[in-house]
Protein backbone atom coordinates (compact mmCIF):
# COMPACT_ATOMS: atom_id res chain seq x y z
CA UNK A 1 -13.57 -7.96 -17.75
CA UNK A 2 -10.83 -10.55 -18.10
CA UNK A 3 -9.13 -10.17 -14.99
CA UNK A 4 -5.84 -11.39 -12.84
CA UNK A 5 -5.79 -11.06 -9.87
CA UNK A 6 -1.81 -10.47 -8.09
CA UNK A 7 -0.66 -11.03 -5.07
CA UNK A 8 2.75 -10.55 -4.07
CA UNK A 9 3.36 -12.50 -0.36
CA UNK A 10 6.11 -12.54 2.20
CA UNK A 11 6.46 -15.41 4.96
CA UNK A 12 2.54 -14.45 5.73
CA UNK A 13 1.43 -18.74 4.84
CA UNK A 14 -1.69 -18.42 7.32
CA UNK A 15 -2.98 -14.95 6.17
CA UNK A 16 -2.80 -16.25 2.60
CA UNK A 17 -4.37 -19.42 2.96
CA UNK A 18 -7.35 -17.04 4.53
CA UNK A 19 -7.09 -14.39 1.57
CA UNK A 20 -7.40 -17.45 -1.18
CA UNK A 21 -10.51 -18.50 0.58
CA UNK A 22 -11.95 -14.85 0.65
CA UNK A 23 -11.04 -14.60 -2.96
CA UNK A 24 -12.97 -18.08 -4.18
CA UNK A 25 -16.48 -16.33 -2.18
CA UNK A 26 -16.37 -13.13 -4.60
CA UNK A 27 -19.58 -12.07 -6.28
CA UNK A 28 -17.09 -11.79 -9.17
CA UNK A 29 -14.04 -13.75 -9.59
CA UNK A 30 -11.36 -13.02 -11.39
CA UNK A 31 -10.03 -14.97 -14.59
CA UNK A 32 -6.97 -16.08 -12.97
CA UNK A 33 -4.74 -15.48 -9.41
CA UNK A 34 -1.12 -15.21 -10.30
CA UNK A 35 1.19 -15.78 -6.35
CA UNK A 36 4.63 -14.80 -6.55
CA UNK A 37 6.40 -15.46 -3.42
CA UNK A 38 9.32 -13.47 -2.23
CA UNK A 39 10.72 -16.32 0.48
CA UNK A 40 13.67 -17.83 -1.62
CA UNK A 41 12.64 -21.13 0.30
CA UNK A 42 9.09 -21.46 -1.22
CA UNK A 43 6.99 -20.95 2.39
CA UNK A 44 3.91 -20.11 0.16
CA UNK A 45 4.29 -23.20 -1.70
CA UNK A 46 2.33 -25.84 0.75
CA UNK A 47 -0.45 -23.16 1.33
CA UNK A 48 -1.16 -22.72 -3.06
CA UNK A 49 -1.26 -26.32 -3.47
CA UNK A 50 -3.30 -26.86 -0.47
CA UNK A 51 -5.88 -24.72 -2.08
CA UNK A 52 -5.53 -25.88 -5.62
CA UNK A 53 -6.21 -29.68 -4.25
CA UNK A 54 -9.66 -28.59 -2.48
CA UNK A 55 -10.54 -27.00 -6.03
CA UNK A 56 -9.89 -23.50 -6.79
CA UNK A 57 -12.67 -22.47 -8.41
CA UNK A 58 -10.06 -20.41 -10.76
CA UNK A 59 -6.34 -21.39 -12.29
CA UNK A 60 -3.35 -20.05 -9.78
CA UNK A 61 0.36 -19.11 -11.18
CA UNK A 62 2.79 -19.41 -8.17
CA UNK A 63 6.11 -18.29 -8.79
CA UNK A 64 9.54 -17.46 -6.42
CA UNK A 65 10.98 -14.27 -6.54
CA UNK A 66 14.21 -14.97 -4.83
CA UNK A 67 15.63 -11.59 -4.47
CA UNK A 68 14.22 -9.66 -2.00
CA UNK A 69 12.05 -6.42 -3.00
CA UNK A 70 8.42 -5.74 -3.45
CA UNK A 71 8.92 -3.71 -6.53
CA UNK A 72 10.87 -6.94 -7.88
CA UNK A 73 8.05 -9.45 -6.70
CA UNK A 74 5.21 -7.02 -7.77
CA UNK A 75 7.12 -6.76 -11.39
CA UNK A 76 6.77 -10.52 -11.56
CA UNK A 77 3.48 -10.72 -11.27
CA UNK A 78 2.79 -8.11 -13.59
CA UNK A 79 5.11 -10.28 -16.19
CA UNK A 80 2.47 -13.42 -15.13
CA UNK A 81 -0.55 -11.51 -15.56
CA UNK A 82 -2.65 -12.64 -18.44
CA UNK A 83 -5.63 -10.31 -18.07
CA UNK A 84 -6.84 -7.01 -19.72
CA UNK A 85 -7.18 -5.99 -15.98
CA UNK A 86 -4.77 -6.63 -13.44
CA UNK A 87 -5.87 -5.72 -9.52
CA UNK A 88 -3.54 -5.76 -6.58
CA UNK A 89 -4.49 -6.98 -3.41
CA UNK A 90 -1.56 -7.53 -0.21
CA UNK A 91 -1.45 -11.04 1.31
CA UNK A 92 -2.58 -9.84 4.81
CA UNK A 93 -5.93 -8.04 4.13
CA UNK A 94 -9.61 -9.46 3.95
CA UNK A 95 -12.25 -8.68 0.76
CA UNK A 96 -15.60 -8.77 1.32
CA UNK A 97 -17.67 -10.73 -1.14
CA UNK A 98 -18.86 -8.03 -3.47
CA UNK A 99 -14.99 -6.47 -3.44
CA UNK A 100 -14.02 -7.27 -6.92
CA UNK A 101 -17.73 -6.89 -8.04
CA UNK A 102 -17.42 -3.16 -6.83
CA UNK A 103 -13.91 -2.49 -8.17
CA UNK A 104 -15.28 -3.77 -11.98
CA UNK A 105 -18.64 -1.82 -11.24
CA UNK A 106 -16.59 1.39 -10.53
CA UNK A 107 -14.23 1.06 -13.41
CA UNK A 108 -17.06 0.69 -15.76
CA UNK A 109 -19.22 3.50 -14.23
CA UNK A 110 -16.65 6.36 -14.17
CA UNK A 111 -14.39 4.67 -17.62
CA UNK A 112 -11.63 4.77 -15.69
CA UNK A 113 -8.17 3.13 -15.79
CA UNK A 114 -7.53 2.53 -12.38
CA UNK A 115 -9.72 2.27 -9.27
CA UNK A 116 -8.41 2.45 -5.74
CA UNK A 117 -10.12 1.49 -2.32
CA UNK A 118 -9.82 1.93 1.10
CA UNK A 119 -7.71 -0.45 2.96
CA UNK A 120 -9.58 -0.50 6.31
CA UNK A 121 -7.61 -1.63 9.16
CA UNK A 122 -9.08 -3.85 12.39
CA UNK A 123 -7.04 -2.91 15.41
CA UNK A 124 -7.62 -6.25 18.08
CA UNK A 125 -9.85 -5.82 21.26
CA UNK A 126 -6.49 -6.36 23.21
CA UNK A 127 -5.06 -3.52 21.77
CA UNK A 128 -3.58 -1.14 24.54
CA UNK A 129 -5.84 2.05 25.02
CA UNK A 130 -4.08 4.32 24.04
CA UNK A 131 -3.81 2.88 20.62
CA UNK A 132 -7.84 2.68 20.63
CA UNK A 133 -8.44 6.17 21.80
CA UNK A 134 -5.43 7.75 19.76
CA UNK A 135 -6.84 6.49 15.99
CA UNK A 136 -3.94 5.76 14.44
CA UNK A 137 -4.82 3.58 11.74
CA UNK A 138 -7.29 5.92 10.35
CA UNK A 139 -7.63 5.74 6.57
CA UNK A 140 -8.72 8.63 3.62
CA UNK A 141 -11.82 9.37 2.99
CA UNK A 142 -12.76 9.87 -0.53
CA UNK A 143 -15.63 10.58 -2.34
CA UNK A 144 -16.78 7.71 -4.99
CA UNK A 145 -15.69 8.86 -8.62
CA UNK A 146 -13.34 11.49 -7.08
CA UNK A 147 -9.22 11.49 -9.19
CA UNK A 148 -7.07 10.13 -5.90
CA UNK A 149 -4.51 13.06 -4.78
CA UNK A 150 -1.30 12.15 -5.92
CA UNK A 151 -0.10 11.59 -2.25
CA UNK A 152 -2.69 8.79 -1.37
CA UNK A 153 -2.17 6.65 -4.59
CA UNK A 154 -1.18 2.96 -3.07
CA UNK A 155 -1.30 -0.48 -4.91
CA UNK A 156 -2.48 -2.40 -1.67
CA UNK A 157 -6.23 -2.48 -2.73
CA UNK A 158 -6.49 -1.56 -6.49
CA UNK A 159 -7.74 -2.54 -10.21
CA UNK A 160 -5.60 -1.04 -13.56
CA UNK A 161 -5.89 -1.45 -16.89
CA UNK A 162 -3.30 -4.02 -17.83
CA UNK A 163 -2.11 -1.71 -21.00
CA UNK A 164 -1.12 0.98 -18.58
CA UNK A 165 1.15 -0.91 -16.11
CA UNK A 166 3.10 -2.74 -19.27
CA UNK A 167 3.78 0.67 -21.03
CA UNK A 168 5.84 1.42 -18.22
CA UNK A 169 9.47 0.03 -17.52
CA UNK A 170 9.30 -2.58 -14.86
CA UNK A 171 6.69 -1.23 -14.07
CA UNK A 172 7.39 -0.66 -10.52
CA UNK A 173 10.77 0.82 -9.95
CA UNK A 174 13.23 -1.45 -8.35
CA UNK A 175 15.39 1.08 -7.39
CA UNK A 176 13.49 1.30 -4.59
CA UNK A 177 14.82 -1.81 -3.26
CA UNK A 178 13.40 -2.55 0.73
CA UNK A 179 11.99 0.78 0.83
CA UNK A 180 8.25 1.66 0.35
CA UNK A 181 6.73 4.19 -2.20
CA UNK A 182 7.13 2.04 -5.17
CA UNK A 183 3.44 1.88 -5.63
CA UNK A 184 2.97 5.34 -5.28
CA UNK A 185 6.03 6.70 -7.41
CA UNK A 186 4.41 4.06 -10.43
CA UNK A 187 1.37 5.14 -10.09
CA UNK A 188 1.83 8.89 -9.74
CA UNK A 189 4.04 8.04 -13.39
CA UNK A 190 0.58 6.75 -14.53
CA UNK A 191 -1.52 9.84 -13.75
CA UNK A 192 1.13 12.28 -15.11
CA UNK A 193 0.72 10.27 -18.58
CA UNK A 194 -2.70 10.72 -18.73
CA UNK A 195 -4.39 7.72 -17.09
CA UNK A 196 -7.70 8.45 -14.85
CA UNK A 197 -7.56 6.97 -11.35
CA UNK A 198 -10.58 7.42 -9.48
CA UNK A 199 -11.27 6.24 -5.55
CA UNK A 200 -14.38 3.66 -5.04
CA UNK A 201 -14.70 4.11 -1.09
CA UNK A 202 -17.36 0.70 -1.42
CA UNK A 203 -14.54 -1.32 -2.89
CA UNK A 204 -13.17 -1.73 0.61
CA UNK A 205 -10.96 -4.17 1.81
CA UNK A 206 -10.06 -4.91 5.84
CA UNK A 207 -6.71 -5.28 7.16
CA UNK A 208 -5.99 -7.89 10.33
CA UNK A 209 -3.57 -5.33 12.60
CA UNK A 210 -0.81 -7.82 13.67
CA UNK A 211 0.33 -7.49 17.40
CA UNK A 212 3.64 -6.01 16.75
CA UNK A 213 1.93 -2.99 14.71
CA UNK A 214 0.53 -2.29 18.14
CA UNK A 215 3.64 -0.56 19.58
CA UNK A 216 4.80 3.06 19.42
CA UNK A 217 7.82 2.24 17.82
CA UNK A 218 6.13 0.56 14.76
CA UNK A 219 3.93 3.88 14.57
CA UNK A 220 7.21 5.99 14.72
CA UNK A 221 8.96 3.49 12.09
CA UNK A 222 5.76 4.18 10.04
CA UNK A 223 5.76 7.51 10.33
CA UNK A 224 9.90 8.37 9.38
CA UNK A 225 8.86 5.89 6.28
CA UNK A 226 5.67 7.54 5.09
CA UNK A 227 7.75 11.17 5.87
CA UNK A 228 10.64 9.85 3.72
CA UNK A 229 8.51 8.93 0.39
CA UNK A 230 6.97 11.99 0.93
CA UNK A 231 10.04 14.31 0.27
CA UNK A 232 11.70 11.60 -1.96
CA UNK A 233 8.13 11.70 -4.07
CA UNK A 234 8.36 15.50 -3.96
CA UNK A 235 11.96 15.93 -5.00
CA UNK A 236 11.68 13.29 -7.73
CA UNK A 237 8.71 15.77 -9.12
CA UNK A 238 5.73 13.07 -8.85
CA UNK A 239 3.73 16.09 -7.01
CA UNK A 240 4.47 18.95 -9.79
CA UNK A 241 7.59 20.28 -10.41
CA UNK A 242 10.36 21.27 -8.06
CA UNK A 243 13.09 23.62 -8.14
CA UNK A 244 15.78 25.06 -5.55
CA UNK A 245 13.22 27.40 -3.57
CA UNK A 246 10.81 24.15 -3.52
CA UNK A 247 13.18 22.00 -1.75
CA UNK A 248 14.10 25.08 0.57
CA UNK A 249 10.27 25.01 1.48
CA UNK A 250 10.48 21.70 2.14
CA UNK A 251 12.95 21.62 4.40
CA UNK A 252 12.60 24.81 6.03
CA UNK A 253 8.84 23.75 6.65
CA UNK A 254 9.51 20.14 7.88
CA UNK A 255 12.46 21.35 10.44
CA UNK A 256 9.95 23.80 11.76
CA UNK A 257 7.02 20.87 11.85
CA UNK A 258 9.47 19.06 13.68
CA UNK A 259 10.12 21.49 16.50
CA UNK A 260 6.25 21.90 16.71
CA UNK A 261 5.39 18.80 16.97
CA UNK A 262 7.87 17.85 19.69
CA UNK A 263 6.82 21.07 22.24
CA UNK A 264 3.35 20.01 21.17
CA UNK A 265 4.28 16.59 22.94
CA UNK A 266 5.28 17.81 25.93
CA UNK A 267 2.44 20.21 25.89
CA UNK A 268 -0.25 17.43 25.43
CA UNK A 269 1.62 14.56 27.70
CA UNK A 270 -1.01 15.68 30.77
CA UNK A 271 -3.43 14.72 28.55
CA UNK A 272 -3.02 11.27 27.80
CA UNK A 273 -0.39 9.17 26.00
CA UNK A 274 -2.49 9.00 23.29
CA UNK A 275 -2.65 12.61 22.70
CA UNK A 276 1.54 13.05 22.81
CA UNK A 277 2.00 9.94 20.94
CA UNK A 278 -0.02 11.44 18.22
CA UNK A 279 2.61 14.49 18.21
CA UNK A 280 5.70 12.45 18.72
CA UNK A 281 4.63 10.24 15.42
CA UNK A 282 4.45 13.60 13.56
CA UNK A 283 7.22 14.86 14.78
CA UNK A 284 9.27 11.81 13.29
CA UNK A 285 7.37 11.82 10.18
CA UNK A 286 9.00 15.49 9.57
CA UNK A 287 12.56 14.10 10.76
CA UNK A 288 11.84 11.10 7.99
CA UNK A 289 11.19 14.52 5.13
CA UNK A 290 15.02 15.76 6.51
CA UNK A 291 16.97 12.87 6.80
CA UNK A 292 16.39 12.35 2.93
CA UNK A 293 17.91 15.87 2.10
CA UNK A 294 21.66 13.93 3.87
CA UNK A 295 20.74 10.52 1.86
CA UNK A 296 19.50 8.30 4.50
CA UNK A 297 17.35 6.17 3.45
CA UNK A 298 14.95 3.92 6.39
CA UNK A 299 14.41 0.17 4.70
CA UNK A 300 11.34 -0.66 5.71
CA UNK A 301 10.79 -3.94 4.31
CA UNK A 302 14.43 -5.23 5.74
């Protein structure tokens, strides 16, 4: 496979001087890396030329997106792509050796046009307890070869066809602007035209959890996101189609989820923080579903 390799990065210069490094061990390494950077004063620069001077054992394409927006920056390095393949990796995770190998292995195997993986994050020894005992950074579980539901589909740790991502207009969506689901709402467009996206649970990749992810009100930030794309992914039809007594459902169910979740908080406080956290954060991921039926929208990339 001829592939490039994108990477879309965001004032992260020490996590993606570690990432390059990863990248030059593969078993297999891709054709080409294409960096765009979306820090209008070039932080990424020193860190790409670094690498390129103690010889990249590949040719790099570093670019500025000045604008802010991941669908923007992602879009550009779709437009710098050169390969038949393009794969997706974000500028704070950690491939194993054999990553890449896997991802072509699994595209071959099951003639697919997209494989995902699991994006595997490492929570710190000093993390507090409760975040330890409470499991919130628990990723799917998917069988090898399995299609990936439409509500899991995420660019963070992936490998598509290149044909498929430049049929479609930009191809992410920058009307999403600093909010997330970009990935998901391009690639759910993918599936619905036809393309096969299958799950490779070896392909995994590990994600370094920074210190400020280990706070409850990151997790409830998270949560009102991940709640939000939901119902805006819903309404928009990505998850079949939707008429009035759909988005009553919707609503109806998520302000009842709500109210659940928060007696199940006080219920479960006696238990351990951990175990009313774990209600609170669903309880806000249901208030995220309602507050996009009155058209707020939560930026998370601001």
């Amino acid at each position: 496979m001829n592939i490039s390799l994108c990477i879309a990065t965001h004032r992260r210069p020490e996590r993606l001087a570690v990432l390059l490094g990863d990248i030059a061990q593969q078993d297999v390494l891709p054709n080409d890396v294409v960096i765009v950077d979306n820090d209008a004063s070039g932080s990424a620069r020193e860190v790409v030329e670094r690498f390129l001077t103690s010889g990249a054992p590949f040719p790099v394409r570093y670019d500025i997106q000045p604008v802010r927006g991941i669908a923007l920056t992602r879009n550009r390095t779709v437009q710098l792509a050169t390969g038949d393949w393009i794969a997706f990796i974000d500028d704070d995770e950690r491939p194993p050796r054999s990553w890449l190998r896997q991802m072509v292995e699994a595209a071959t195997r099951y003639e697919a046009d997209g494989i995902l993986g699991p994006v595997v994050p490492v929570v710190p020894p000093e993390a507090p307890d409760w975040i330890r005992r409470g499991q919130f950074y628990e990723v799917p579980q998917i069988a090898s070869g399995d299609a990936v539901p439409l509500n899991k589909l995420r660019i963070g740790n992936a490998l598509l066809r290149a044909a498929c991502l430049r049929a479609e207009p930009g191809p992410f969506d920058v009307a999403y602007g600093l909010k997330t689901g970009e990935d998901g709402d391009m690639l759910a467009r993918l599936v619905h035209k036809g393309a096969k996206i299958v799950w490779c649970q070896e392909a995994v990749v590990y994600e370094p959890v920074e210190p400020r992810r280990l706070r409850l009100r990151w997790l409830l930030q998270r949560a009102l996101s991940g709640g939000q794309e939901f119902a805006r992914m819903t309404l928009a039809g990505r998850y079949g189609s939707v008429g009035g007594l759909r988005r009553t459902f919707l609503f109806l169910r998520a302000l009842a989820q709500l109210f659940a979740a928060l007696g199940l908080m006080v219920v479960t406080w006696p238990l351990g923080r951990h175990h009313a956290a774990r209600w609170l954060i669903a309880a806000w991921a249901n208030l995220g579903k309602l507050t996009v039926f009155f058209g707020w929208h939560y930026s998370e990339y601001t």
